[in-house]
N, C-alpha and C. Protein backbone atom coordinates (compact mmCIF):
# COMPACT_ATOMS: atom_id res chain seq x y z
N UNK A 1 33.00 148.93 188.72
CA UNK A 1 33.87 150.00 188.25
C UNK A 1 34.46 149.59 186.91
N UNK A 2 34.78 150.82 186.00
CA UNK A 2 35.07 150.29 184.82
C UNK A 2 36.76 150.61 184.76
N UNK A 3 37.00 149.95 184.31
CA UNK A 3 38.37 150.03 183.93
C UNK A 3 39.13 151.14 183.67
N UNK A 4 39.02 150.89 182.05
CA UNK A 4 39.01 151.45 180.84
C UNK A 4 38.07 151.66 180.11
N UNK A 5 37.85 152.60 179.39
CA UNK A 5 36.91 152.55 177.93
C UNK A 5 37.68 153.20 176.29
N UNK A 6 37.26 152.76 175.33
CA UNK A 6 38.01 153.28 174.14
C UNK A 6 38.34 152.50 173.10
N UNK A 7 38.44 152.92 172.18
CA UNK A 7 38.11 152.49 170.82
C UNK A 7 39.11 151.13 170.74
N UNK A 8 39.26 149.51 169.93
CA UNK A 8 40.38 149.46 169.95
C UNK A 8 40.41 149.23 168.32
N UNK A 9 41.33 149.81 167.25
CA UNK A 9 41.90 149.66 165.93
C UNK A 9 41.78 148.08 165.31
N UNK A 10 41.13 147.58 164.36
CA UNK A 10 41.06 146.53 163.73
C UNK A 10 42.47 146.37 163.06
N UNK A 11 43.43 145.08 163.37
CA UNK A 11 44.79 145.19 162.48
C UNK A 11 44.29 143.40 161.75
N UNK A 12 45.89 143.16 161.25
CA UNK A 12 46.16 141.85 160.44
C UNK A 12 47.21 141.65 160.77
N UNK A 13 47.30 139.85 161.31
CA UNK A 13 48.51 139.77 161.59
C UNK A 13 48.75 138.02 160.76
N UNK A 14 50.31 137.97 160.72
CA UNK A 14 50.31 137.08 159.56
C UNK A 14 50.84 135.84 160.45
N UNK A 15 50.72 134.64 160.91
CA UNK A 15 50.92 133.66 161.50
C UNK A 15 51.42 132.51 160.67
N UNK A 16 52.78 131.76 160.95
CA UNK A 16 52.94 130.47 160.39
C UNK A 16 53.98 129.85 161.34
N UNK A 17 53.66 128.78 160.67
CA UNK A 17 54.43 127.20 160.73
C UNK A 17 54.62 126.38 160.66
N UNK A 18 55.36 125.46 160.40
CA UNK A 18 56.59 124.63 159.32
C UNK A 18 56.61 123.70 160.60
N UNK A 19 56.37 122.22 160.17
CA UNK A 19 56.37 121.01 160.72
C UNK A 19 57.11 119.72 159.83
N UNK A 20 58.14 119.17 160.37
CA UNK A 20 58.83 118.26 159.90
C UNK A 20 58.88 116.83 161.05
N UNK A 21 58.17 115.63 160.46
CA UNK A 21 57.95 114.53 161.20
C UNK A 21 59.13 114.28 161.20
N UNK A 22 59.97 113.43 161.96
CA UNK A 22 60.94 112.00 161.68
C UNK A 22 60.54 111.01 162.63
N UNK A 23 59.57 109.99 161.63
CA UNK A 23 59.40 108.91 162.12
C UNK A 23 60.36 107.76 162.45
N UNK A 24 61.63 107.53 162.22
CA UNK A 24 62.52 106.73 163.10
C UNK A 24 63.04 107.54 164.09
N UNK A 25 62.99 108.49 164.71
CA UNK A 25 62.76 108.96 166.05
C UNK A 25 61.51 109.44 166.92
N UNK A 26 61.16 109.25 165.87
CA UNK A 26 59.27 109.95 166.67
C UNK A 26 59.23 110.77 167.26
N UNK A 27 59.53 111.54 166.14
CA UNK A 27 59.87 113.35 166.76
C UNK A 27 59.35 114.01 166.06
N UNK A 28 58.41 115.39 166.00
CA UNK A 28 58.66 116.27 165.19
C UNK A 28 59.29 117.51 165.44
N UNK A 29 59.15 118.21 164.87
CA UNK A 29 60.05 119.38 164.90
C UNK A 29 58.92 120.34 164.15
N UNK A 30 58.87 121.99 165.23
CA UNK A 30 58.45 122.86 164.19
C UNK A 30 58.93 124.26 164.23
N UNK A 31 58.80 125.14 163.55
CA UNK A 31 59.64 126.31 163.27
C UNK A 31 58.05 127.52 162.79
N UNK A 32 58.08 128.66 163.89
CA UNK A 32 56.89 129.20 163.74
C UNK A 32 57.17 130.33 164.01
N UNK A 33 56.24 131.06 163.77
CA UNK A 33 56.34 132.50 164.18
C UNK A 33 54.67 133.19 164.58
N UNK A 34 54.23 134.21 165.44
CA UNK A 34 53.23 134.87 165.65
C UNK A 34 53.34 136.57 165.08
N UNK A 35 52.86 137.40 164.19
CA UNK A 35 52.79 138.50 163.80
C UNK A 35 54.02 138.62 163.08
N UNK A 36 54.15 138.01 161.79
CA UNK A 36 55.95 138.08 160.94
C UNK A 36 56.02 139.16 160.54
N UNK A 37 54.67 140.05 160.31
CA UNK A 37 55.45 141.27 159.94
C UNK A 37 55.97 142.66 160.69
N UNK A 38 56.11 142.23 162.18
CA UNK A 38 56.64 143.01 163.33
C UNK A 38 55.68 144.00 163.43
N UNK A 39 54.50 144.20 162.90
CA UNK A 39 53.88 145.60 163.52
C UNK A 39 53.34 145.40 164.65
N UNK A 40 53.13 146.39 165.55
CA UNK A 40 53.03 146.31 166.94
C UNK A 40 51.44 146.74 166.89
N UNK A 41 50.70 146.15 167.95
CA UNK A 41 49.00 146.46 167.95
C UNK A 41 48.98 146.00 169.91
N UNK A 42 47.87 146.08 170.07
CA UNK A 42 47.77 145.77 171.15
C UNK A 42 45.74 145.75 170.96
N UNK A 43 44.93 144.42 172.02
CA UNK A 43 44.04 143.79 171.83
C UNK A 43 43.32 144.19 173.12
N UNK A 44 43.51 145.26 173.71
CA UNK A 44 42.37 145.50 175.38
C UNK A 44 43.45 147.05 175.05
N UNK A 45 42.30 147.40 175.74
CA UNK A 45 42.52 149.34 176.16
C UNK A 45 43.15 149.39 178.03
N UNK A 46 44.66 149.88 177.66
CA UNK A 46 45.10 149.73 178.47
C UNK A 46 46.11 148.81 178.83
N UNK A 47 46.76 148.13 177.73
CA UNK A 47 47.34 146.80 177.81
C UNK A 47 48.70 147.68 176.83
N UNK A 48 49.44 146.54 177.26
CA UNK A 48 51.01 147.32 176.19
C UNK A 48 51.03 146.39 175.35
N UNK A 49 51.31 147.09 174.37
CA UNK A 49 51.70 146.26 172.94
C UNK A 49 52.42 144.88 172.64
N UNK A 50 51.80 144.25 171.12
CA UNK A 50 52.01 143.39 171.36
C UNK A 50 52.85 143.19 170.20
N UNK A 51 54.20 142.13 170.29
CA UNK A 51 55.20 142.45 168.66
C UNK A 51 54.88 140.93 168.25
N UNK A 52 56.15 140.75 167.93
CA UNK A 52 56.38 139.56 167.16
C UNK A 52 56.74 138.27 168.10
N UNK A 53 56.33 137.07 167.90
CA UNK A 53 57.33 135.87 168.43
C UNK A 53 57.41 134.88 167.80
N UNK A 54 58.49 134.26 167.99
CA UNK A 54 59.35 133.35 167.15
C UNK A 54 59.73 132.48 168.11
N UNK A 55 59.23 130.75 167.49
CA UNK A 55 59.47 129.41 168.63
C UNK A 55 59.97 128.68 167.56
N UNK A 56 60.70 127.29 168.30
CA UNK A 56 61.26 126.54 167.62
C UNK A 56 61.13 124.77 168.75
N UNK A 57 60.38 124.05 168.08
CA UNK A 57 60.14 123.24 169.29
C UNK A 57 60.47 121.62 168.51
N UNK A 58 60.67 120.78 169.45
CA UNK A 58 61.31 119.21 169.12
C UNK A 58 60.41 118.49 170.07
N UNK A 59 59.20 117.42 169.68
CA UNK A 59 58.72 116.70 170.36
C UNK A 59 58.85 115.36 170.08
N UNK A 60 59.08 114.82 171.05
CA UNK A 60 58.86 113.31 170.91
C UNK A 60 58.16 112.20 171.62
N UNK A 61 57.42 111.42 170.66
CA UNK A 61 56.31 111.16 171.08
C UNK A 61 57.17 109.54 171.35
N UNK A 62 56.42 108.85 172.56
CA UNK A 62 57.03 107.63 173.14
C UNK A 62 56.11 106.83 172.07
């Protein structure tokens, strides 16, 4: 049985992020984002849209 069927729209989405080592803690740190310019798309027929997200993460490596 099929699901869904239907076209889905070709978009652009703009991805980054910013990495800062500190090697006397052996940590990094990064600051990112997925789709910065908030337009909403969605990637399967039948699925709800998809926006923006924004992480901020601290690792440290032993």
């Amino acid at each position: 049985a099929t699901f869904a069927t239907g076209d889905i729209p070709s978009y652009s989405v703009l991805d980054a992020q910013i990495n800062y080592a500190v090697p006397s803690i052996k940590s990094v740190f990064k600051l990112g984002g997925s789709n910065l310019t908030g337009q909403e798309y969605f990637s399967a027929v039948g699925t709800g849209n998809i926006g923006s997200l924004y992480y901020l993460s601290w690792t440290i490596n032993p």
